[in-house]
Protein backbone atom coordinates (compact mmCIF):
# COMPACT_ATOMS: atom_id res chain seq x y z
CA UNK A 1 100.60 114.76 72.48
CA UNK A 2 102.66 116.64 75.22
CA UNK A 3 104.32 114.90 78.35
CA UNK A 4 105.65 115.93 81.33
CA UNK A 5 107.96 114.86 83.81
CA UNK A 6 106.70 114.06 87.34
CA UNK A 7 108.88 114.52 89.97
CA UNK A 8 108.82 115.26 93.75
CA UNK A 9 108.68 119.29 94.18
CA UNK A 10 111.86 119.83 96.41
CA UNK A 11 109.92 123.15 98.27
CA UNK A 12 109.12 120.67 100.81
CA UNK A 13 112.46 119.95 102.76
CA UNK A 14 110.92 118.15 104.97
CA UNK A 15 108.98 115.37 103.04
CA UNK A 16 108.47 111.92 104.62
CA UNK A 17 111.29 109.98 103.94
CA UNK A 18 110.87 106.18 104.13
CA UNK A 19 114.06 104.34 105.42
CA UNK A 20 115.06 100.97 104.49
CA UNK A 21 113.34 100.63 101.07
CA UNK A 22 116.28 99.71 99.25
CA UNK A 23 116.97 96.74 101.13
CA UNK A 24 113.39 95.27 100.32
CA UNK A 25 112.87 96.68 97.34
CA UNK A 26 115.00 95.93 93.95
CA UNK A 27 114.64 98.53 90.58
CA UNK A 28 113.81 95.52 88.29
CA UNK A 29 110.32 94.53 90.54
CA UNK A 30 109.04 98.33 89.22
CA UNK A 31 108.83 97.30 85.21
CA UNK A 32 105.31 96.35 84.62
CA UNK A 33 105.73 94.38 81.44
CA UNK A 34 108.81 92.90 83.15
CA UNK A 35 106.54 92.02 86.00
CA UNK A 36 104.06 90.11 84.15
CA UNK A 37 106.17 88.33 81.82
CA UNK A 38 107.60 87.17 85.49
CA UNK A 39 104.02 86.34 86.70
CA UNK A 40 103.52 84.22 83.86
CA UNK A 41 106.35 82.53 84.19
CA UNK A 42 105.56 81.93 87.59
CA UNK A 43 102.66 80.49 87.29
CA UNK A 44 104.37 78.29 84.80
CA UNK A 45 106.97 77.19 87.59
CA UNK A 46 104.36 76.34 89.88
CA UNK A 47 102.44 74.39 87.60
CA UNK A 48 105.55 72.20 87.74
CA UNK A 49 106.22 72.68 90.96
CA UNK A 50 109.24 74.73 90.67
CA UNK A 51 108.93 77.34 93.56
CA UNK A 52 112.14 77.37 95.74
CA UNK A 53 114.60 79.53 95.09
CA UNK A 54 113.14 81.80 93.68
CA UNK A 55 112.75 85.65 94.94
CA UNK A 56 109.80 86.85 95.98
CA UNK A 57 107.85 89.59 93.61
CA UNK A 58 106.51 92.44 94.76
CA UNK A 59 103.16 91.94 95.26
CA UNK A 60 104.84 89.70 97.81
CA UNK A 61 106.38 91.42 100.00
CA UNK A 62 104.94 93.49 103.26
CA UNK A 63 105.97 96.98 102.61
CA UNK A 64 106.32 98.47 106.22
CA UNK A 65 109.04 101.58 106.45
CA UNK A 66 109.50 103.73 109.69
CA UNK A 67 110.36 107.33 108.56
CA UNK A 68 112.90 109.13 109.01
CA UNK A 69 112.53 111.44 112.63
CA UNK A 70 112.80 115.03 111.99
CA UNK A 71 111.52 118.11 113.51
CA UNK A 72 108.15 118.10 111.32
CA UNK A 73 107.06 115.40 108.45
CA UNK A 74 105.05 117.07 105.74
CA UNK A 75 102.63 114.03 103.98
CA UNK A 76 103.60 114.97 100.40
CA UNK A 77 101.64 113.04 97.41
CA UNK A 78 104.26 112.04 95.91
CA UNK A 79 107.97 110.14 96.91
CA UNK A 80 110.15 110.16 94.17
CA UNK A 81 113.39 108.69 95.96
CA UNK A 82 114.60 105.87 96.59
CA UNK A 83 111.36 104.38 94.79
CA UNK A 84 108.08 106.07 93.24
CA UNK A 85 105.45 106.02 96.64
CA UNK A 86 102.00 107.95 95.74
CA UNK A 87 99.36 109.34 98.49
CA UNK A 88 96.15 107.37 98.18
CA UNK A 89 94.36 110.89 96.87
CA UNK A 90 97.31 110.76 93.54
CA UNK A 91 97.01 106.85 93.06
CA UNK A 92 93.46 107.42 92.52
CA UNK A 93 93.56 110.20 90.06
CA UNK A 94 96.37 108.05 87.87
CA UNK A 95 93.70 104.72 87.82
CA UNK A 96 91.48 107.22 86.36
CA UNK A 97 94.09 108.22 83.42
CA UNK A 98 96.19 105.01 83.58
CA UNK A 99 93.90 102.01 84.95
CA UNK A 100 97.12 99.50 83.99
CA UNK A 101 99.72 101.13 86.26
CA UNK A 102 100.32 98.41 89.64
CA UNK A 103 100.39 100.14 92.87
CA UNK A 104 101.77 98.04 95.66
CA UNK A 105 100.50 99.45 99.50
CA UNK A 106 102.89 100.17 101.86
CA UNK A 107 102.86 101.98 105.62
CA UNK A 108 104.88 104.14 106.52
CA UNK A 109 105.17 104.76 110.44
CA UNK A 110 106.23 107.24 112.38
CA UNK A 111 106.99 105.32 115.96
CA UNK A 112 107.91 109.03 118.07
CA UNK A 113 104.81 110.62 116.96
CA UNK A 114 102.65 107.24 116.86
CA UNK A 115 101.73 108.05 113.12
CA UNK A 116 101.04 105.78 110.25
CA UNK A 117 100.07 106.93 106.54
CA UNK A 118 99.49 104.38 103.41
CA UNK A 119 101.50 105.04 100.36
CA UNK A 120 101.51 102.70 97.20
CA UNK A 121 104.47 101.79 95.19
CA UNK A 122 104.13 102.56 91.58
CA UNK A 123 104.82 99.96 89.14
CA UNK A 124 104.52 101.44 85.58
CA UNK A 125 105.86 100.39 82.55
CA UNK A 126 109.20 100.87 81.13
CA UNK A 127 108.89 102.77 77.55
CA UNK A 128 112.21 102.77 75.17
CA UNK A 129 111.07 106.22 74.43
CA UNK A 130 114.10 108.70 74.27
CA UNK A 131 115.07 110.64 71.01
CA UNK A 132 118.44 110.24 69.57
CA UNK A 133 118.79 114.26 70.23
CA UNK A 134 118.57 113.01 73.89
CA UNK A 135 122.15 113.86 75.67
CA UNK A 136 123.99 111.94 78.07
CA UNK A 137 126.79 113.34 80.46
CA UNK A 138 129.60 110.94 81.13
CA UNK A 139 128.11 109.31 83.93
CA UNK A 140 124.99 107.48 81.96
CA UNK A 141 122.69 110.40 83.44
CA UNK A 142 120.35 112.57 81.03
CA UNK A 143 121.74 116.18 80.16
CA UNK A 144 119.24 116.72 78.26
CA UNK A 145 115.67 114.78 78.07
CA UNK A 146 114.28 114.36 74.42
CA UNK A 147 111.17 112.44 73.75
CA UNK A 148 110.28 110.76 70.70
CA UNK A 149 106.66 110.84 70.93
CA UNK A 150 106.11 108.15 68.21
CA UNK A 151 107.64 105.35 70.75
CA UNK A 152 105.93 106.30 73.65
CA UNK A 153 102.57 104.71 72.79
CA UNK A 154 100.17 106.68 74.30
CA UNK A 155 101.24 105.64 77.28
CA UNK A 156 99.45 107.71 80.45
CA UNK A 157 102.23 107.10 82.95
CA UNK A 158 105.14 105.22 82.63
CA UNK A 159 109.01 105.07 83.07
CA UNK A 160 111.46 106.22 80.62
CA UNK A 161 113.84 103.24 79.39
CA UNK A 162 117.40 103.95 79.49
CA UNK A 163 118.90 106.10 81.89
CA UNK A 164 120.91 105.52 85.36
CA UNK A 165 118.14 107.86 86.75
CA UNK A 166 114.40 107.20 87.23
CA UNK A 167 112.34 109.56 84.99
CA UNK A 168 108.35 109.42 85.40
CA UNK A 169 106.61 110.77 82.46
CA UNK A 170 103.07 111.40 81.86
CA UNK A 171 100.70 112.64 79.35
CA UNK A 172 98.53 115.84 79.08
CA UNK A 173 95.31 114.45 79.84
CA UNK A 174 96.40 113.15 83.58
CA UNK A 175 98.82 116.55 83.98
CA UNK A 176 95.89 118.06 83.61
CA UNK A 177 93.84 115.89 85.90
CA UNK A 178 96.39 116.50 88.58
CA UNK A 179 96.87 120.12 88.34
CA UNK A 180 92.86 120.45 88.80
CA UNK A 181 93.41 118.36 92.18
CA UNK A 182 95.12 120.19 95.09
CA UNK A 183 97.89 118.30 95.07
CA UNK A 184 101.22 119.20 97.34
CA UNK A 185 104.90 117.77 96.78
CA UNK A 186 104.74 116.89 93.08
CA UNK A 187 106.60 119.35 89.95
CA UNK A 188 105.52 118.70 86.55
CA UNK A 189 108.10 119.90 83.45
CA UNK A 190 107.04 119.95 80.08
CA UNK A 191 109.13 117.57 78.19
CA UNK A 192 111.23 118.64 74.82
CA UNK A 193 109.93 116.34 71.81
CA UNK A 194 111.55 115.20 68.44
């Protein structure tokens, strides 16, 4: 099966920008398996009563960003930086391709303009899925992206185990299902296979 990589098209300079996600937001909360072994365990704690002190998980939290003020904010369906944030018109098309994928809602405001849009925070799972042919520059980022296929499990949408960088890959079947959408502010690469 072919996959592509999803990433936010950078034709739009002016995309919304969220501010302030990092500081609410850590990269662990986004693994989906790591999220519900954590839910499990939670419920474990709290069955004996073990709540404090421990941080709160994302379904938690009240996701509430201002945006960043620029001349004109163009809505774009999907936010790759600093965290995955999908339009409620692309969430919708990946539960129809990838029903096991959390999405968190957030609002993003825009306080000059008196604007507010809901985005969801996409919590996929992480897939160990990268080919030994896969190369690295010094830094721990990808030179060159390599699937292996085999250890990607089907999977309709998920993250890419491994490196420094965020990589969002999905399958043909929801590629597809977006590219017969009219979506704006997503780029979709075929990715090389072993």
């Amino acid at each position: 099966m072919s996959y592509f990589r999803l990433s936010q098209d950078d034709r739009f300079p002016n995309a919304v920008q969220p501010r302030g996600v990092s500081a609410v937001i850590r990269p662990d909360m986004l693994d989906a398996g790591l999220a519900e072994r954590r839910s499990a365990e939670q419920a474990a704690g709290q069955a004996a009563g073990q709540r404090a002190g421990q941080r709160p998980q994302l379904e938690e939290l009240s996701l509430q960003f201002a945006v960043a003020e620029v001349a004109q904010v163009d809505y774009v369906d999907f936010i790759e930086y600093p965290f995955p944030f999908v339009s409620n018109r692309l969430k919708r098309t990946i539960e129809l391709f990838a029903p096991k994928v959390r999405f968190v809602p957030g609002v993003f405001t825009d306080l000059p303009r008196r604007h507010q849009e809901v985005y969801w925070l996409v919590a996929a799972p992480q897939v160990d899925c990268l080919s030994d042919e896969s190369e690295w520059h010094p830094d721990g980022t990808l030179r060159r992206l390599v699937l292996d296929a085999g250890r990607a499990e089907g999977q309709p949408f998920f993250q890419v185990n491994g490196p420094r960088e965020r990589i969002w890959l999905i399958n043909l079947a929801l590629a597809e299902g977006l590219l017969r959408r009219d979506f704006n502010g997503i780029r979709l690469t075929r990715v090389e296979q072993s």
